[in-house]
N, C-alpha and C. Protein backbone atom coordinates (compact mmCIF):
# COMPACT_ATOMS: atom_id res chain seq x y z
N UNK A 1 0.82 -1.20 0.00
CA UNK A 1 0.00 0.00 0.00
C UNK A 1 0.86 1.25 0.00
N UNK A 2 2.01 1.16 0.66
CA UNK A 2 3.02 2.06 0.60
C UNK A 2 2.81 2.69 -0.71
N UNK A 3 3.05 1.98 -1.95
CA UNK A 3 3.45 2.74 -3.37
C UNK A 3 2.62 3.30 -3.85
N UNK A 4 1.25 2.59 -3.29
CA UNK A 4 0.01 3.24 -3.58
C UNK A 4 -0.68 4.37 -3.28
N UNK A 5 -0.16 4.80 -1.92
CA UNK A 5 -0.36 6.42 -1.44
C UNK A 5 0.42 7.05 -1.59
N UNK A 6 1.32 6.48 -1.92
CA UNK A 6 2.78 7.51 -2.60
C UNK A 6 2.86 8.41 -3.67
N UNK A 7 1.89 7.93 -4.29
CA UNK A 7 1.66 8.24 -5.68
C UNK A 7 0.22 9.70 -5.83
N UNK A 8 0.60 10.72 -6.40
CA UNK A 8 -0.91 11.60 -6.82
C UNK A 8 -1.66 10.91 -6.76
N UNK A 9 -1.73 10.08 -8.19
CA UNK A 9 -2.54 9.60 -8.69
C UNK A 9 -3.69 8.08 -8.11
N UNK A 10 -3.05 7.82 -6.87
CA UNK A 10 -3.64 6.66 -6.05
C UNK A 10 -4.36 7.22 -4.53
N UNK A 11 -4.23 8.54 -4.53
CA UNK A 11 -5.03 9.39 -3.84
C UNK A 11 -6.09 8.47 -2.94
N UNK A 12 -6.29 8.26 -1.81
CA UNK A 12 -7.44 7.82 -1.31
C UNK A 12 -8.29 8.88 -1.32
N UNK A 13 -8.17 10.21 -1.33
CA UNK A 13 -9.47 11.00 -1.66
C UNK A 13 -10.42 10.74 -2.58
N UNK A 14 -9.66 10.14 -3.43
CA UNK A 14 -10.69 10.37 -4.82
C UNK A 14 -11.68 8.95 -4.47
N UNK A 15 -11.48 8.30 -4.06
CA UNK A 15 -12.49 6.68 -3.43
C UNK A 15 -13.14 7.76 -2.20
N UNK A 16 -12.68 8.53 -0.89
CA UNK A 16 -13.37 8.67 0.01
C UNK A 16 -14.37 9.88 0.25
N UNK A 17 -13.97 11.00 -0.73
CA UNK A 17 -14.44 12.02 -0.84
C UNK A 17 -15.55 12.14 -2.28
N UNK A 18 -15.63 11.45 -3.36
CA UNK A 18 -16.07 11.85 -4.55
C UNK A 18 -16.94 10.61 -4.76
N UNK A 19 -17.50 9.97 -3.61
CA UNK A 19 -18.66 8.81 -3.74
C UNK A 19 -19.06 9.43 -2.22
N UNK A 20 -20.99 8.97 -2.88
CA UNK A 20 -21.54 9.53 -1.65
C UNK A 20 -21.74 8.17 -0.42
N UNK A 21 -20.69 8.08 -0.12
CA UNK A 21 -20.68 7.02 1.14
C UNK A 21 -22.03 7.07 2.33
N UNK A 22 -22.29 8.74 2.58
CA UNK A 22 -23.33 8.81 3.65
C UNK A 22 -24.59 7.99 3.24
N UNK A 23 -24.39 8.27 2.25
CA UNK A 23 -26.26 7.50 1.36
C UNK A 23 -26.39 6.02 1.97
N UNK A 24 -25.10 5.17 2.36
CA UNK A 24 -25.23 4.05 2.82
C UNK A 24 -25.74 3.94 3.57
N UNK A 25 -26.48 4.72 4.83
CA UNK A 25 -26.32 5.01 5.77
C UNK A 25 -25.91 4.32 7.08
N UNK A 26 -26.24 3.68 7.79
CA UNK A 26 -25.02 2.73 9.00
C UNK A 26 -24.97 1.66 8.14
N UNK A 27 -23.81 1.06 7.71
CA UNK A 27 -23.85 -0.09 6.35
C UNK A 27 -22.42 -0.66 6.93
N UNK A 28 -22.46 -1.37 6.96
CA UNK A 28 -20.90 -2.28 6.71
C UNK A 28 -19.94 -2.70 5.84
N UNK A 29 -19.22 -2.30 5.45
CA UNK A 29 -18.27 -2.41 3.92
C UNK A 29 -17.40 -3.66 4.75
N UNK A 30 -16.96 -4.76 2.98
CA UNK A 30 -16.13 -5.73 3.49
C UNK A 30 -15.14 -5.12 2.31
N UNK A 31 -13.90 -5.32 2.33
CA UNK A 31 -12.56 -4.79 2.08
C UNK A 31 -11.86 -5.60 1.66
N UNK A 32 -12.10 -6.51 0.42
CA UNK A 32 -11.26 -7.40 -0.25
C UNK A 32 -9.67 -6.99 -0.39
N UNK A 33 -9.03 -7.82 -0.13
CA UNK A 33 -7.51 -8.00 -0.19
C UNK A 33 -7.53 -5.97 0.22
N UNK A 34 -8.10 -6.20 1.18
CA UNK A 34 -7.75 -4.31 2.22
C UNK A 34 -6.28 -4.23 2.46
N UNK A 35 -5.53 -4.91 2.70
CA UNK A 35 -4.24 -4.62 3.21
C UNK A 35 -4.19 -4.53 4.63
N UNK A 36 -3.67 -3.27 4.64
CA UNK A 36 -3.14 -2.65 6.66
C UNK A 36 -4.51 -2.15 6.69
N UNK A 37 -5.60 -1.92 5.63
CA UNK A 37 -6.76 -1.24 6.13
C UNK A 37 -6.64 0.15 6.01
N UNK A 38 -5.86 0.51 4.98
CA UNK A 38 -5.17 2.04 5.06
C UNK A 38 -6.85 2.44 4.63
N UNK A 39 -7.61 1.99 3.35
CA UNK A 39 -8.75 2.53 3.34
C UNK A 39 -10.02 3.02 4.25
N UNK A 40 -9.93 1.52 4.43
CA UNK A 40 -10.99 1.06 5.55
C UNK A 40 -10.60 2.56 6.37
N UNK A 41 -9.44 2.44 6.99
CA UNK A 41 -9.49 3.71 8.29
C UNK A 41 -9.40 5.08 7.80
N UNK A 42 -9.11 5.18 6.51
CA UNK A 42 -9.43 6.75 5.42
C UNK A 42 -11.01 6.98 5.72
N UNK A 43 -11.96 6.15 5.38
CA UNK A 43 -13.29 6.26 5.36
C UNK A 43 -13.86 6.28 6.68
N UNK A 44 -13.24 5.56 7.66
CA UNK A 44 -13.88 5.74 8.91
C UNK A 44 -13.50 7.11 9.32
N UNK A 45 -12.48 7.87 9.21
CA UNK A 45 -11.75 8.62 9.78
C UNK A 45 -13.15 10.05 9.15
N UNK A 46 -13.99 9.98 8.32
CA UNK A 46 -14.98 10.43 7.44
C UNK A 46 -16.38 10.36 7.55
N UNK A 47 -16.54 9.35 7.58
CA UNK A 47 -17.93 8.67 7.45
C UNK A 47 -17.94 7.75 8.57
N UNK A 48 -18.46 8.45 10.29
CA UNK A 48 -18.47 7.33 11.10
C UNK A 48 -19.98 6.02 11.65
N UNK A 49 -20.40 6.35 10.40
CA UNK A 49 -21.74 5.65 10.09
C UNK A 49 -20.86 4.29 9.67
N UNK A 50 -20.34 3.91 9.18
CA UNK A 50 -19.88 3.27 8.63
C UNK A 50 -18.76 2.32 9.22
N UNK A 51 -19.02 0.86 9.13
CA UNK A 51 -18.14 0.17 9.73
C UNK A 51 -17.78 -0.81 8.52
N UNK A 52 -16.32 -1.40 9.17
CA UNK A 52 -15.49 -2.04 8.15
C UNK A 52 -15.06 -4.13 8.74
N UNK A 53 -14.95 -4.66 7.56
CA UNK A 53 -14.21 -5.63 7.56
C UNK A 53 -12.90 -5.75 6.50
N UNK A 54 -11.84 -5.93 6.94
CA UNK A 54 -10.74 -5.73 5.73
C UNK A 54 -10.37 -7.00 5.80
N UNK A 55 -10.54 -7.48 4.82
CA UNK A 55 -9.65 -9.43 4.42
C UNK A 55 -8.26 -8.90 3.56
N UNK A 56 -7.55 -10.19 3.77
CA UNK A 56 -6.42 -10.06 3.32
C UNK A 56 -5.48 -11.40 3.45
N UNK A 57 -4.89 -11.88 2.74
CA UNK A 57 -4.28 -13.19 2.51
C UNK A 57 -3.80 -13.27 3.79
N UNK A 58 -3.60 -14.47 4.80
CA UNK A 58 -3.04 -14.54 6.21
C UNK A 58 -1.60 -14.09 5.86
N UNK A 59 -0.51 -14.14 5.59
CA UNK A 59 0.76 -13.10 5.96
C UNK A 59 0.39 -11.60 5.72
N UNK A 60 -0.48 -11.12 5.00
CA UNK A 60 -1.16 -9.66 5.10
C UNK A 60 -1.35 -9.62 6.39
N UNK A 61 -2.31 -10.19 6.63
CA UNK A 61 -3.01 -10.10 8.13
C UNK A 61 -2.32 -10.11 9.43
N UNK A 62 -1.07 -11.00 9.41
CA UNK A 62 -0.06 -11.58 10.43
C UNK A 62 0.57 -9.76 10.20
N UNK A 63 0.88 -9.38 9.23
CA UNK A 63 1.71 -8.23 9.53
C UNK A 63 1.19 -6.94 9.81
N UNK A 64 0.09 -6.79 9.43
CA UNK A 64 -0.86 -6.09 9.71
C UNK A 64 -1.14 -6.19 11.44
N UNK A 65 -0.90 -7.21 11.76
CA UNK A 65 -1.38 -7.25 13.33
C UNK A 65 0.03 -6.94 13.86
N UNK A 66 0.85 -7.53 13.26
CA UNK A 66 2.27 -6.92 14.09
C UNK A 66 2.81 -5.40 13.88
N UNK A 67 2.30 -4.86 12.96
CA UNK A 67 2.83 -3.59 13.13
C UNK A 67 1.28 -2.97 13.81
């Protein structure tokens, strides 16, 4: 995910700000191959109607819990 926010052009604004997330209204998003959850916690950090599940291959997950 690193290279991915690194970048202009991979912006999590443009996913968290330019879709109307509120319309969901208390909804649960699941987070295919989410990573560290960098999204997941972009959108919560936004929209606290909104709760998350982030999956991610188990060594994702293992490192994700260790850091």
């Amino acid at each position: 995910m690193n290279v991915m926010t690194s970048k202009p052009e991979f912006d999590l604004s443009y996913a968290t700000d330019f879709y109307d997330w509120d319309s969901l209204g208390e909804a649960q998003i699941v987070d295919f191959g989410g990573a560290q959850g960098h999204f997941a916690l972009a959108l919560t950090a936004r929209h606290r109607c909104l709760s998350f599940v982030v999956q991610d291959m188990h060594q994702v997950v293992m490192k994700a819990e260790a850091d």
